[in-house]
PDB file of N, CA and C in Angstrom:
ATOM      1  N   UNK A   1      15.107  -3.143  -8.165  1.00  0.00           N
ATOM      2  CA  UNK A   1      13.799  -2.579  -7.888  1.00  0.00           C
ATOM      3  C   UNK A   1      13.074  -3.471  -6.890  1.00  0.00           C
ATOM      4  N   UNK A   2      12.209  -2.838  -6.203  1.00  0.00           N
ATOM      5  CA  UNK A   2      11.529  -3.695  -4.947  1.00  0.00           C
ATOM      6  C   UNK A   2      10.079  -3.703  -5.436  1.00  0.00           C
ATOM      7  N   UNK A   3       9.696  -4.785  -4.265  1.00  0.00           N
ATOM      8  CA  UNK A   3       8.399  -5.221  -5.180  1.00  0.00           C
ATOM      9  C   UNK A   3       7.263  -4.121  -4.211  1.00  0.00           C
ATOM     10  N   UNK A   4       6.113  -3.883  -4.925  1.00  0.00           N
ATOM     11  CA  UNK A   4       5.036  -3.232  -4.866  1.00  0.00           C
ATOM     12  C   UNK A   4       4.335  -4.185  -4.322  1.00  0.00           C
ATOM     13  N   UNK A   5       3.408  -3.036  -3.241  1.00  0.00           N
ATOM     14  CA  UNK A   5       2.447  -4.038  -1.809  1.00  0.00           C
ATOM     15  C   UNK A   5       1.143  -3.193  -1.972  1.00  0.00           C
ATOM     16  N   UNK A   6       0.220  -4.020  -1.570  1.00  0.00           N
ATOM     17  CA  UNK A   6      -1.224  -3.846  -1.882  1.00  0.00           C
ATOM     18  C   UNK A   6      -1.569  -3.802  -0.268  1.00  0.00           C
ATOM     19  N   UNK A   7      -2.144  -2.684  -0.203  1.00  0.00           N
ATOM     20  CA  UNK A   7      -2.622  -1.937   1.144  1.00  0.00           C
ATOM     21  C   UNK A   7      -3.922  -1.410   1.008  1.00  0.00           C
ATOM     22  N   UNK A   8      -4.285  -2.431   1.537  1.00  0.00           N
ATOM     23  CA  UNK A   8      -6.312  -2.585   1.781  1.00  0.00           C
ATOM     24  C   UNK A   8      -6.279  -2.409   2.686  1.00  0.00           C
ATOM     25  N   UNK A   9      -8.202  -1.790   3.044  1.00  0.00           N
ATOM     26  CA  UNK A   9      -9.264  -1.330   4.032  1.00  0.00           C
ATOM     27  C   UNK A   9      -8.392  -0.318   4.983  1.00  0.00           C
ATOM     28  N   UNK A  10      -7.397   0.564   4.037  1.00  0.00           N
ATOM     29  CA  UNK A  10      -7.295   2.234   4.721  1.00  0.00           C
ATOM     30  C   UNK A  10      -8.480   3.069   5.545  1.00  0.00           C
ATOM     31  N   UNK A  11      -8.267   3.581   6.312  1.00  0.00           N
ATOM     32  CA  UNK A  11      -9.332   4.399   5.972  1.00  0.00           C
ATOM     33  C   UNK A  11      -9.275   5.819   5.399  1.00  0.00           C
ATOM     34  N   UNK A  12     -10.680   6.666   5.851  1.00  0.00           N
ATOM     35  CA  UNK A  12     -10.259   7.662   4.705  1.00  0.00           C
ATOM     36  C   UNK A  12      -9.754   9.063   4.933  1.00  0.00           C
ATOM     37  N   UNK A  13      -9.236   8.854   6.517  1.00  0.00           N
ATOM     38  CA  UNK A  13      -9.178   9.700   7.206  1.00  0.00           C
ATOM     39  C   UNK A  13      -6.769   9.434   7.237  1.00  0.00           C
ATOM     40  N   UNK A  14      -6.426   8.542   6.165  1.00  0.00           N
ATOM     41  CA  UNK A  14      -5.022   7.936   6.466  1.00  0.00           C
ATOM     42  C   UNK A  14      -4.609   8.601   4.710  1.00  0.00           C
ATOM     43  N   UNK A  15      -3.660   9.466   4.996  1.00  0.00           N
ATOM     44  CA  UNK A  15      -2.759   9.961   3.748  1.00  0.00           C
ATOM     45  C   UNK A  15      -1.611   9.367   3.250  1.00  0.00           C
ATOM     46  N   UNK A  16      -1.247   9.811   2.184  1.00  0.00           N
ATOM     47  CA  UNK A  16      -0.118   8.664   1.729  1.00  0.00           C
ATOM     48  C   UNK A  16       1.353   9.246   2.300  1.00  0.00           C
ATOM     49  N   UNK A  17       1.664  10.615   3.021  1.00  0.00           N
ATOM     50  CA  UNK A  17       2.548  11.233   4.112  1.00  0.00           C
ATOM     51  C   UNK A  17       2.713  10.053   5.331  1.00  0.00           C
ATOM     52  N   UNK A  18       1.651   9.331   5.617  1.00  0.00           N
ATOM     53  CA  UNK A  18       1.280   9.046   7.229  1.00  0.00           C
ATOM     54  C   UNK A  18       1.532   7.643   7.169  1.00  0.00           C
ATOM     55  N   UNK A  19       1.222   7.385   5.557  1.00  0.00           N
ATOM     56  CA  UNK A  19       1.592   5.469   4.848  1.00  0.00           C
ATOM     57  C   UNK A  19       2.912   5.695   5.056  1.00  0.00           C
ATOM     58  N   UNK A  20       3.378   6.569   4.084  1.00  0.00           N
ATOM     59  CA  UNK A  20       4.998   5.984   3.441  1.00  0.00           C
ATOM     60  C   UNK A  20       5.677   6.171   5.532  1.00  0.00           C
ATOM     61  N   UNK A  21       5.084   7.175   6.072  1.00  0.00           N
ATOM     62  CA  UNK A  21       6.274   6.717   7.609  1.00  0.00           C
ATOM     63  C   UNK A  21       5.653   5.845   8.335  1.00  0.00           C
ATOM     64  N   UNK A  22       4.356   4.735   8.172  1.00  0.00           N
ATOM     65  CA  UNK A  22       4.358   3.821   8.912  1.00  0.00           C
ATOM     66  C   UNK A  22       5.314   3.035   8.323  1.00  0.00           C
ATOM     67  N   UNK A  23       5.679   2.777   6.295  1.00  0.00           N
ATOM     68  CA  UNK A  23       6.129   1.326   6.138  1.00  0.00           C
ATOM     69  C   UNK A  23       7.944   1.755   6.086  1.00  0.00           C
ATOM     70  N   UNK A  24       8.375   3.359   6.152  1.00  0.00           N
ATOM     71  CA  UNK A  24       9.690   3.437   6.191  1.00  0.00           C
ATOM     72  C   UNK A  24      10.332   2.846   7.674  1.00  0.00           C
ATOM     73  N   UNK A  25       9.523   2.361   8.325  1.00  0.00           N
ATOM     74  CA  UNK A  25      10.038   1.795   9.536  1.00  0.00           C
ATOM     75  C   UNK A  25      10.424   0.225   9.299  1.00  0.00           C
ATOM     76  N   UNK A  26       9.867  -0.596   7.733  1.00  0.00           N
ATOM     77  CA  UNK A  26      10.896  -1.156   7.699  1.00  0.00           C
ATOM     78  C   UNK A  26      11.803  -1.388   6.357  1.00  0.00           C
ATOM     79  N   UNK A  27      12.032  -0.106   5.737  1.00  0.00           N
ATOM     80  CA  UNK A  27      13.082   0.294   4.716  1.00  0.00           C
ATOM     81  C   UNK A  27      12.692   1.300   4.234  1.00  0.00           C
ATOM     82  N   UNK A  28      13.281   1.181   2.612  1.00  0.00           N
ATOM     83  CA  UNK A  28      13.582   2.573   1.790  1.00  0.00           C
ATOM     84  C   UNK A  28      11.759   2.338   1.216  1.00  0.00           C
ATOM     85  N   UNK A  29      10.928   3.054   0.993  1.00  0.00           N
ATOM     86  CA  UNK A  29      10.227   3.232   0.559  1.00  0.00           C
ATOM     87  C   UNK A  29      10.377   4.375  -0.604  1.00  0.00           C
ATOM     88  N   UNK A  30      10.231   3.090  -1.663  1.00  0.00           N
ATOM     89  CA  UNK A  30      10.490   3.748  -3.088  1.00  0.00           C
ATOM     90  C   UNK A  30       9.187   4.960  -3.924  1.00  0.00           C
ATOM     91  N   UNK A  31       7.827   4.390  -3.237  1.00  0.00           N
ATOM     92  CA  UNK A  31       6.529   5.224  -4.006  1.00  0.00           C
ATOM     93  C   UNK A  31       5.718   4.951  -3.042  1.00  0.00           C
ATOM     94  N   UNK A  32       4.801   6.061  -2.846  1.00  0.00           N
ATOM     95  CA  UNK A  32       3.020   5.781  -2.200  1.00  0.00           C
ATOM     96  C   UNK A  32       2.147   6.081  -2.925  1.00  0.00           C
ATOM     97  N   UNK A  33       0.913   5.316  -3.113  1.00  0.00           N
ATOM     98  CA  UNK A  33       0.048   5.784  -3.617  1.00  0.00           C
ATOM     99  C   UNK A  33      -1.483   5.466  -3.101  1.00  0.00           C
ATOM    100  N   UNK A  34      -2.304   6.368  -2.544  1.00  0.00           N
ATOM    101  CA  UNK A  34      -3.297   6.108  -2.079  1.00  0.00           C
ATOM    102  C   UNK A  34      -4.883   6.242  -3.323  1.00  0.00           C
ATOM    103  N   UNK A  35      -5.607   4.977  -4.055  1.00  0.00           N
ATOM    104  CA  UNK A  35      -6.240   5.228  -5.023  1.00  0.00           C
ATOM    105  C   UNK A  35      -7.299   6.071  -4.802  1.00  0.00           C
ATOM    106  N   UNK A  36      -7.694   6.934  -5.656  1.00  0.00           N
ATOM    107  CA  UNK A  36      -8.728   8.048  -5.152  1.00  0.00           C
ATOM    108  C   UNK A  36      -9.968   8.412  -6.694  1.00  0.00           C
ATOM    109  N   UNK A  37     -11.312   8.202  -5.942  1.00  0.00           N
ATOM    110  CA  UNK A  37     -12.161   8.130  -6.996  1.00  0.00           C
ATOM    111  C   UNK A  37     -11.838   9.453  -8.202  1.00  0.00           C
ATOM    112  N   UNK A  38     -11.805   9.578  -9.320  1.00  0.00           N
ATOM    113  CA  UNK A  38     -11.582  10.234 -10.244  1.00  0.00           C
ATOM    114  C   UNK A  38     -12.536  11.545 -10.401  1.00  0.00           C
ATOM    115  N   UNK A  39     -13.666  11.147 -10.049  1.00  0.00           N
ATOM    116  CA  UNK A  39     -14.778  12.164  -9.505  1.00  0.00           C
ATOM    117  C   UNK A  39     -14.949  12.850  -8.544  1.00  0.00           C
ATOM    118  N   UNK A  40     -14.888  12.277  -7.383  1.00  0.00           N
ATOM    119  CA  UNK A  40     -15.263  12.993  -6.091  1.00  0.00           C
ATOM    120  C   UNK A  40     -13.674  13.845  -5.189  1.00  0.00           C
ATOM    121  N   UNK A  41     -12.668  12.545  -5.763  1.00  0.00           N
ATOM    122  CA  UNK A  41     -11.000  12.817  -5.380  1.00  0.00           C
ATOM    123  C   UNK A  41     -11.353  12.224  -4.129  1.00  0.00           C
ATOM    124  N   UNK A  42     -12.145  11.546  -3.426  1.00  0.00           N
ATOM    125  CA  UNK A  42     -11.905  11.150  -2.027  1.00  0.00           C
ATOM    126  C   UNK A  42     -11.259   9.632  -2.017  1.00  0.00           C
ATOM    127  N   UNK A  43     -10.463   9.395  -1.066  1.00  0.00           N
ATOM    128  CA  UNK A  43      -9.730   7.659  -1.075  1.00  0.00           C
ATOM    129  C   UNK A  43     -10.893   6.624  -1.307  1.00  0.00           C
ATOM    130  N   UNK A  44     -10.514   5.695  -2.099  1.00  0.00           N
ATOM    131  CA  UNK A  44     -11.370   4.205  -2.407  1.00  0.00           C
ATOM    132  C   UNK A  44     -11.063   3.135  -1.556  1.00  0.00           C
ATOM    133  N   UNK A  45     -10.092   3.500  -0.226  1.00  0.00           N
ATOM    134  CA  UNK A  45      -9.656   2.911   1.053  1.00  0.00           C
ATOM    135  C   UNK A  45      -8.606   1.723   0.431  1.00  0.00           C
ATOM    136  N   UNK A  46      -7.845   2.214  -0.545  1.00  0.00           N
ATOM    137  CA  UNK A  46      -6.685   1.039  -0.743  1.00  0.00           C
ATOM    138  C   UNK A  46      -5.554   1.910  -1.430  1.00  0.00           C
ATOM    139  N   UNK A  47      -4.677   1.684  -1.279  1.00  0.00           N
ATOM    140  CA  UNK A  47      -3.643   1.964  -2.276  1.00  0.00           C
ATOM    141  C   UNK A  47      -2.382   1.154  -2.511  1.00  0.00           C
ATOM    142  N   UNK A  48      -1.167   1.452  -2.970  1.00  0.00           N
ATOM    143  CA  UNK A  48       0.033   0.517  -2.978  1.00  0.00           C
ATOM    144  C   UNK A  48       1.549   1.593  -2.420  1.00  0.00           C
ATOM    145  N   UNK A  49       2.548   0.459  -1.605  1.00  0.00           N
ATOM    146  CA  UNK A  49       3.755   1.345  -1.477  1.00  0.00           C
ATOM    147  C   UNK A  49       4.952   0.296  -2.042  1.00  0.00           C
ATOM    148  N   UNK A  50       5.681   0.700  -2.981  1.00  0.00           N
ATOM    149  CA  UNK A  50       6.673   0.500  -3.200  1.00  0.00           C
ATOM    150  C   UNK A  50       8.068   0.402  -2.592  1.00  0.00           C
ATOM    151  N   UNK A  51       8.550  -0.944  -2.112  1.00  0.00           N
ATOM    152  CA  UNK A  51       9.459  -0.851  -1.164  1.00  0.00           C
ATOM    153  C   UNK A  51      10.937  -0.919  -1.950  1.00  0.00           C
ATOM    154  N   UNK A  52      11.809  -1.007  -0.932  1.00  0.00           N
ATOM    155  CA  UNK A  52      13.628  -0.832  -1.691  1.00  0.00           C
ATOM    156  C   UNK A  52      13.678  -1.815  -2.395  1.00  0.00           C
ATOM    157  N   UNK A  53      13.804  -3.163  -1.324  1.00  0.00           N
ATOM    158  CA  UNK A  53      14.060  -4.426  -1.914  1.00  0.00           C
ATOM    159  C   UNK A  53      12.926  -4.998  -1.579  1.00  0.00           C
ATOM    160  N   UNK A  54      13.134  -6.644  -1.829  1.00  0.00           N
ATOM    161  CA  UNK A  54      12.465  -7.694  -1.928  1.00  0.00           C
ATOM    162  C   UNK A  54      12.182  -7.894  -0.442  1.00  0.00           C
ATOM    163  N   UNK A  55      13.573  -7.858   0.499  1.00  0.00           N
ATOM    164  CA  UNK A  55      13.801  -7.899   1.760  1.00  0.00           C
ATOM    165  C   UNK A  55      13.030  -7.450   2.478  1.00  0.00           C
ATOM    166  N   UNK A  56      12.776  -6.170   2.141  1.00  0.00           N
ATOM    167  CA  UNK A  56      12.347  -4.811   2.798  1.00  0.00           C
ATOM    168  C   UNK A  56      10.677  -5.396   2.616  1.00  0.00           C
ATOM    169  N   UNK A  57      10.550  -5.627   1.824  1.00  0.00           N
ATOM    170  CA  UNK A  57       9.080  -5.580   1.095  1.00  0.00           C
ATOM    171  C   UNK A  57       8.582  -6.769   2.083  1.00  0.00           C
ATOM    172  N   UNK A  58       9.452  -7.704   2.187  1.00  0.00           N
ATOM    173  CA  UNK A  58       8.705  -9.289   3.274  1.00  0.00           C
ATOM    174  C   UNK A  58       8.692  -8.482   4.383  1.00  0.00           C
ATOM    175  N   UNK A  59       9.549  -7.828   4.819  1.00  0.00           N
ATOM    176  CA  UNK A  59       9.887  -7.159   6.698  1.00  0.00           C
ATOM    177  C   UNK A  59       7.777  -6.282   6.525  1.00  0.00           C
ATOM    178  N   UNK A  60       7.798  -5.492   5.571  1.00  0.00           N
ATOM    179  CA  UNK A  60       6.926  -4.604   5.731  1.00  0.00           C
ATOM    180  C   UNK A  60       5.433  -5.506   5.532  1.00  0.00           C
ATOM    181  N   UNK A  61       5.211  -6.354   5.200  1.00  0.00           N
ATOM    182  CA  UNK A  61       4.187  -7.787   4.845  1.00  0.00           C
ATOM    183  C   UNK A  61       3.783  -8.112   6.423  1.00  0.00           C
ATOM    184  N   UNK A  62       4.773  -8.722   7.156  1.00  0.00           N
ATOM    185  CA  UNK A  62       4.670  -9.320   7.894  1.00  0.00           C
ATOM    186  C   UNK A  62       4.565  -8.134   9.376  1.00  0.00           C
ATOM    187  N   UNK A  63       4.936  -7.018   8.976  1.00  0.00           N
ATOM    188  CA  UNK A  63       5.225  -6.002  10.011  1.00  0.00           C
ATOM    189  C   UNK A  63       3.914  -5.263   9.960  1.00  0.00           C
ATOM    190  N   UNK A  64       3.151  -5.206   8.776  1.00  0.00           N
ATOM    191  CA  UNK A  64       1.818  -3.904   8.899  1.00  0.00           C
ATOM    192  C   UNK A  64       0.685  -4.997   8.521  1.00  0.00           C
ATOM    193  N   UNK A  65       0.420  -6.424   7.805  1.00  0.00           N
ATOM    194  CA  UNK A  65      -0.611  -7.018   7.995  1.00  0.00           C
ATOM    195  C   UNK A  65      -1.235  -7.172   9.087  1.00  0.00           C
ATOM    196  N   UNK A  66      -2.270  -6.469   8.989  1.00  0.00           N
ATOM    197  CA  UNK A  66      -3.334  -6.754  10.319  1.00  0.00           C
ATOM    198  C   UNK A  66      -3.011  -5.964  11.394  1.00  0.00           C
ATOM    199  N   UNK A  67      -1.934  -4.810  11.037  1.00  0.00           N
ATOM    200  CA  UNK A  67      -1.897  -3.941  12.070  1.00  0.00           C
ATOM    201  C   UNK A  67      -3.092  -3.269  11.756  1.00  0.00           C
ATOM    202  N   UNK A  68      -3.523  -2.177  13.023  1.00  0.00           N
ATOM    203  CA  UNK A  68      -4.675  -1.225  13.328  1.00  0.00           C
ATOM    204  C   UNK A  68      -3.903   0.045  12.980  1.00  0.00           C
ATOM    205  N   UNK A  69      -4.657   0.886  11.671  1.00  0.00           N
ATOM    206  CA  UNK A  69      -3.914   2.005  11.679  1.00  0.00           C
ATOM    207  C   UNK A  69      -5.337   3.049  11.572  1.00  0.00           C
ATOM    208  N   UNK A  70      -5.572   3.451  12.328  1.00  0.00           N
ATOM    209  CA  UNK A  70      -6.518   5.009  12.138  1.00  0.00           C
ATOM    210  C   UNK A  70      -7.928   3.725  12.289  1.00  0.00           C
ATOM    211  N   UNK A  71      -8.034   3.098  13.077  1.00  0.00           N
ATOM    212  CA  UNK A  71      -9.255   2.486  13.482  1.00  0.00           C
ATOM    213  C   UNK A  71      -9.579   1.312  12.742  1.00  0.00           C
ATOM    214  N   UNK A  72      -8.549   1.066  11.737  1.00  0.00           N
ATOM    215  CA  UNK A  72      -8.956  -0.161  10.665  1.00  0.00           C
ATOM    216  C   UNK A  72      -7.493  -1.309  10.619  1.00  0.00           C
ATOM    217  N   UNK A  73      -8.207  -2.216  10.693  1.00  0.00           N
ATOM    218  CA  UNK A  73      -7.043  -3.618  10.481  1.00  0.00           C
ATOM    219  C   UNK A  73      -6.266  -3.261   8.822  1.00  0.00           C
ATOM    220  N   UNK A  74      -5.159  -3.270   8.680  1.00  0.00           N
ATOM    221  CA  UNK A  74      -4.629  -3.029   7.665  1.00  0.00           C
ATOM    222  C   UNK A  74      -4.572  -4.713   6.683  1.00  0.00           C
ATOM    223  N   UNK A  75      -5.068  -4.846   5.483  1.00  0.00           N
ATOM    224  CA  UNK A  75      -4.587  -5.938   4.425  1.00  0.00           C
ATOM    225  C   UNK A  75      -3.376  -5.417   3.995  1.00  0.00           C
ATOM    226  N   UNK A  76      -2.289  -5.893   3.876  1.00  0.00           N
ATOM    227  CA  UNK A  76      -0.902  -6.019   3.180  1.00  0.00           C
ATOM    228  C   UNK A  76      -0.509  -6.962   2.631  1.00  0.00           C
ATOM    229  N   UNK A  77       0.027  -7.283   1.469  1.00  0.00           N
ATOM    230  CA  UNK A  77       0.483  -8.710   0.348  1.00  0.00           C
ATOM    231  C   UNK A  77       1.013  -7.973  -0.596  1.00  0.00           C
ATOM    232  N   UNK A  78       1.315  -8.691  -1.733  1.00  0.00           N
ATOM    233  CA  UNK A  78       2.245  -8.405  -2.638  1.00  0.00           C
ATOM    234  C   UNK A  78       1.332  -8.250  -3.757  1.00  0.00           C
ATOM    235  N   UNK A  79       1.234  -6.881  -4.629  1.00  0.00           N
ATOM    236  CA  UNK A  79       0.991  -6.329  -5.598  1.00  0.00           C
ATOM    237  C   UNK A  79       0.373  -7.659  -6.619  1.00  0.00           C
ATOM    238  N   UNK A  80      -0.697  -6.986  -6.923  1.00  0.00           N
ATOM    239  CA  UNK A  80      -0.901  -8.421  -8.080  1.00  0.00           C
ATOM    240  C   UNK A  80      -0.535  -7.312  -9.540  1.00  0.00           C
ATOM    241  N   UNK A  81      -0.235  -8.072 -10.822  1.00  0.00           N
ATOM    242  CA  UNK A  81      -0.005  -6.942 -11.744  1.00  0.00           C
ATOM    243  C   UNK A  81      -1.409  -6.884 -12.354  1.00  0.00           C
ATOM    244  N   UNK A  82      -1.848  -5.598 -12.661  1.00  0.00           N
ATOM    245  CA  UNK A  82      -2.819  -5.473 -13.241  1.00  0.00           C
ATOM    246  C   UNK A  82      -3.382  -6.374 -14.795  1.00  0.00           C
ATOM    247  N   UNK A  83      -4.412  -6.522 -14.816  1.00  0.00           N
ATOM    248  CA  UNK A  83      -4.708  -7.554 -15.688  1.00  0.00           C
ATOM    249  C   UNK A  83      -4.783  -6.933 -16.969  1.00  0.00           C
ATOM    250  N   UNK A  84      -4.552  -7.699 -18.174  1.00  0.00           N
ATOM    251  CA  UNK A  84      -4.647  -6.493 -19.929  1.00  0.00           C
ATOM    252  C   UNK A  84      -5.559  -7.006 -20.385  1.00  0.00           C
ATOM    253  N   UNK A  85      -6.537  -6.126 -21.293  1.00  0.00           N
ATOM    254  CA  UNK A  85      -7.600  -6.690 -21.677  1.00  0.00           C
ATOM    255  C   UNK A  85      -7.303  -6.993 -23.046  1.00  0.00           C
ATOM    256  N   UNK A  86      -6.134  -6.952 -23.643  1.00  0.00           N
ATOM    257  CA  UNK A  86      -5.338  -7.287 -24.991  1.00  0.00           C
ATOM    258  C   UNK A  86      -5.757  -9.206 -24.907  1.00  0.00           C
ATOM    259  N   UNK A  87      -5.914  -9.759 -23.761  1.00  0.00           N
ATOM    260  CA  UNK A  87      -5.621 -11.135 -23.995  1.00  0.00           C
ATOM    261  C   UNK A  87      -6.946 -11.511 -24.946  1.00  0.00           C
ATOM    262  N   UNK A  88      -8.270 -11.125 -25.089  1.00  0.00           N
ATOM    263  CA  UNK A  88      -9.049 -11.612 -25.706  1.00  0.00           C
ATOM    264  C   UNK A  88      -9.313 -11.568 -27.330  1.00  0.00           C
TER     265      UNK A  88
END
């Protein structure tokens, strides 16, 4: 399984069709997901894509950080795991 990438300051005008073929340029892109308010359904300008490998996942880091996609500098890094609120 490949690791999951955190893709900040989208904008809201960029679908998760238009994500997964910027980052299949550098592998298998396993999932897209663009987060979208629960209310309104419009993008919260971030989402995550799931790459093949580990490999794939550094190529796509170093290949779309800080690129310009649809008028906005793209953030790309590696997935943080969500936090549990079980710890307290």
């Amino acid at each position: 399984m490949g690791k999951k990438l955190y893709v900040g300051n989208l904008s809201y005008n960029t679908y998760e069709a238009s994500l997964r073929d910027l980052f299949q340029a550098y592998g298998q892109v396993a999932s897209v997901k663009i987060i979208t308010d629960r209310d309104s359904g419009n993008s919260k300008g971030f989402g995550f894509v799931e790459m093949g490998s580990d490999a794939e996942a550094s190529a796509a880091i170093t290949g779309m950080n800080g690129r310009e996609v649809d008028g906005r500098q793209l953030k790309v890094n590696e997935a943080m795991d969500k936090p549990r609120n079980d710890r307290y």
